[in-house]
N, C-alpha and C. Protein backbone atom coordinates (compact mmCIF):
# COMPACT_ATOMS: atom_id res chain seq x y z
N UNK A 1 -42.89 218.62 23.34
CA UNK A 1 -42.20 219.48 24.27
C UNK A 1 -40.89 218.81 24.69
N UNK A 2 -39.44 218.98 23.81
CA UNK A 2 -38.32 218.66 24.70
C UNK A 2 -37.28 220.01 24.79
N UNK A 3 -36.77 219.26 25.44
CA UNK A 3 -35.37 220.17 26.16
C UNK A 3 -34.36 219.63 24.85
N UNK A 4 -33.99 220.94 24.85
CA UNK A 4 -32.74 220.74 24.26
C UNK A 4 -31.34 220.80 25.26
N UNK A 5 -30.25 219.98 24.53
CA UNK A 5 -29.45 219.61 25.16
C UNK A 5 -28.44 220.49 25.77
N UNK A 6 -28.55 221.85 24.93
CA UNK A 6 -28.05 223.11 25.19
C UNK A 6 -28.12 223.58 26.10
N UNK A 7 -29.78 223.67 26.84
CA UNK A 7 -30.16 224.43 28.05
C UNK A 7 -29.93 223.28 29.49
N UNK A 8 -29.97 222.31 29.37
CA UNK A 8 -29.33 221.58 30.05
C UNK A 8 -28.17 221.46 30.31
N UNK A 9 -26.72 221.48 29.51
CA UNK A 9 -25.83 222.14 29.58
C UNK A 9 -25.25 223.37 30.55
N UNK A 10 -26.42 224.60 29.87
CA UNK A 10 -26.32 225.51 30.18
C UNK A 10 -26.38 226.06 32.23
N UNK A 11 -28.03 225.20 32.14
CA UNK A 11 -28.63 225.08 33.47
C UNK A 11 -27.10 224.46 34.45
N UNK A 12 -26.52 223.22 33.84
CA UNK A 12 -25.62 222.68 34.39
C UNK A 12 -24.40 223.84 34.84
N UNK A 13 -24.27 224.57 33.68
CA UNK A 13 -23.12 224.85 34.10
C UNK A 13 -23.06 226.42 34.96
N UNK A 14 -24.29 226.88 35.33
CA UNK A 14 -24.83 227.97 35.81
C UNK A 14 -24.61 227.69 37.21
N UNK A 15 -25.35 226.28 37.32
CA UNK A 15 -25.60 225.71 38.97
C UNK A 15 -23.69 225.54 39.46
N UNK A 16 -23.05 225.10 38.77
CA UNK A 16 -21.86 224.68 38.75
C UNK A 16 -20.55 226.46 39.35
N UNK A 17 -20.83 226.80 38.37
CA UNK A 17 -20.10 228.51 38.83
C UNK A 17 -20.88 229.44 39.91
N UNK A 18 -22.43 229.18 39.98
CA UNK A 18 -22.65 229.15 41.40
C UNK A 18 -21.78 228.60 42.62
N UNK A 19 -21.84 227.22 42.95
CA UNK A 19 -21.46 226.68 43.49
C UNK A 19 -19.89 227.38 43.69
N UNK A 20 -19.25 227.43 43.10
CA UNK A 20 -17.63 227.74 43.22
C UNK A 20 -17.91 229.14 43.55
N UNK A 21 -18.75 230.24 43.41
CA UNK A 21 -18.90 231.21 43.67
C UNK A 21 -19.11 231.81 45.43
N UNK A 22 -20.35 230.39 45.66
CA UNK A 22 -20.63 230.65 46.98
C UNK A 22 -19.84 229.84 47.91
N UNK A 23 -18.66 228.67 47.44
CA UNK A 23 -17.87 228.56 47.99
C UNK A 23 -16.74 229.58 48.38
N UNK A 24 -16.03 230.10 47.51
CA UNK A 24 -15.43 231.49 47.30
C UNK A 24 -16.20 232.56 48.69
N UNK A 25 -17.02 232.56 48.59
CA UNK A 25 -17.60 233.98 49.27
C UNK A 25 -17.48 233.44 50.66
N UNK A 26 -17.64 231.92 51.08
CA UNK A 26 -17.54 232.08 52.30
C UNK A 26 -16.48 231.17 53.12
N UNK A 27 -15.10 230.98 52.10
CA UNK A 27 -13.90 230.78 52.67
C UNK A 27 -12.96 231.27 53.66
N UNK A 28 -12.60 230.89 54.51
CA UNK A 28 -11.40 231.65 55.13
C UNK A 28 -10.77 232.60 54.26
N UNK A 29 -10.62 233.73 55.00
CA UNK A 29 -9.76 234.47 54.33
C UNK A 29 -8.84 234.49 54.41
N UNK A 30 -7.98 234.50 55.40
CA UNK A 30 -6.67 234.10 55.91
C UNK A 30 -6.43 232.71 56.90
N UNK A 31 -6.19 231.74 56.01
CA UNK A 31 -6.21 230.17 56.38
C UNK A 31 -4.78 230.45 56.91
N UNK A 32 -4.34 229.43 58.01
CA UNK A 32 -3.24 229.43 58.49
C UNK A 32 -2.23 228.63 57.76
N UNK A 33 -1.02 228.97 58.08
CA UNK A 33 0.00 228.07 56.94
C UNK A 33 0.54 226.89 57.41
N UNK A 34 0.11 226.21 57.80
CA UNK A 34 0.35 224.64 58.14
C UNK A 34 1.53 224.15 56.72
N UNK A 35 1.46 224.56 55.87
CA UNK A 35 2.42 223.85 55.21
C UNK A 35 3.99 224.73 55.18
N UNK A 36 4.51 225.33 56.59
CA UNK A 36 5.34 225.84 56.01
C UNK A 36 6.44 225.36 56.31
N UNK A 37 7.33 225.39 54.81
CA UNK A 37 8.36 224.76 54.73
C UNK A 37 9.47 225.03 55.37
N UNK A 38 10.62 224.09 55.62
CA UNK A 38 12.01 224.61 56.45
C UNK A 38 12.65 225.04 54.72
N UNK A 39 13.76 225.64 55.36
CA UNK A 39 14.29 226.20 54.30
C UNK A 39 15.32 225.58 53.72
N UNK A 40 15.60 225.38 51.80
CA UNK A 40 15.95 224.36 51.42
C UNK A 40 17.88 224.31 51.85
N UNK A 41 18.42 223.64 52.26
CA UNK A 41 19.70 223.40 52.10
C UNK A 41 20.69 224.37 51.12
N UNK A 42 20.08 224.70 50.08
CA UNK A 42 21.03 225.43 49.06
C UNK A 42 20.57 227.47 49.81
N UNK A 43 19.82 227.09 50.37
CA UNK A 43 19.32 228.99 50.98
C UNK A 43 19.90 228.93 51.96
N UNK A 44 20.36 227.61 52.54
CA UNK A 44 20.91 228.01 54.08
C UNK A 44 22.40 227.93 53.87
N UNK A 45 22.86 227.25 52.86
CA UNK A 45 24.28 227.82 52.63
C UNK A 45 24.28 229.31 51.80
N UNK A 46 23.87 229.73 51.40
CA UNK A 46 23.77 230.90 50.49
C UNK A 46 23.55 232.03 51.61
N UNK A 47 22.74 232.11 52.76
CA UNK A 47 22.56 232.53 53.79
C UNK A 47 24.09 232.48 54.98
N UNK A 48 24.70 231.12 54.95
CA UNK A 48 25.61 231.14 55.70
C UNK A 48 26.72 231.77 54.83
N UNK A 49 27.12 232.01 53.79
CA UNK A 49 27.71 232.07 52.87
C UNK A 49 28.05 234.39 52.51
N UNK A 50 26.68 234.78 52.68
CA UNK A 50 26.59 235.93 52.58
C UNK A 50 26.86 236.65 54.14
N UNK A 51 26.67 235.96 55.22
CA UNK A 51 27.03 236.05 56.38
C UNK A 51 28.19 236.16 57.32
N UNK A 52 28.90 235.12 56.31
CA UNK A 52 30.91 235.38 56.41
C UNK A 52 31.47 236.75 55.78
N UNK A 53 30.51 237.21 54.83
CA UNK A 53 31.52 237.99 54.12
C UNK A 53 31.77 239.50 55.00
C-alpha cells in the first residue's frame, strides 16, 4: 500500500489554493491607501504649465 507521489502533490496543492481562496474571501475590501503618493515633480510642472495658458 503506497502513495503515489502524484496524489500528494495533488492533496498539496488543493490545501494550498484553498488557503489563498479563504484568504481572498475574507480580506478587506476596501483597505485604506496609506501608500499614497505626492505627486511626481514632472506632473506638477505639467500641471503648473497647463495652468498659465
Amino acid at each position: 500500500m503506497s502513495i503515489k507521489l502524484g496524489s500528494v502533490v495533488f492533496v498539496l496543492l488543493a490545501c494550498f489554493i484553498a488557503k489563498i481562496s479563504f484568504e481572498t474571501a475574507i480580506a478587506e475590501k476596501n483597505p485604506e491607501k496609506v501608500n499614497e503618493r505626492s505627486p511626481a515633480s514632472i506632473d506638477q510642472s505639467y500641471n503648473d504649465h497647463m495652468n498659465k495658458r
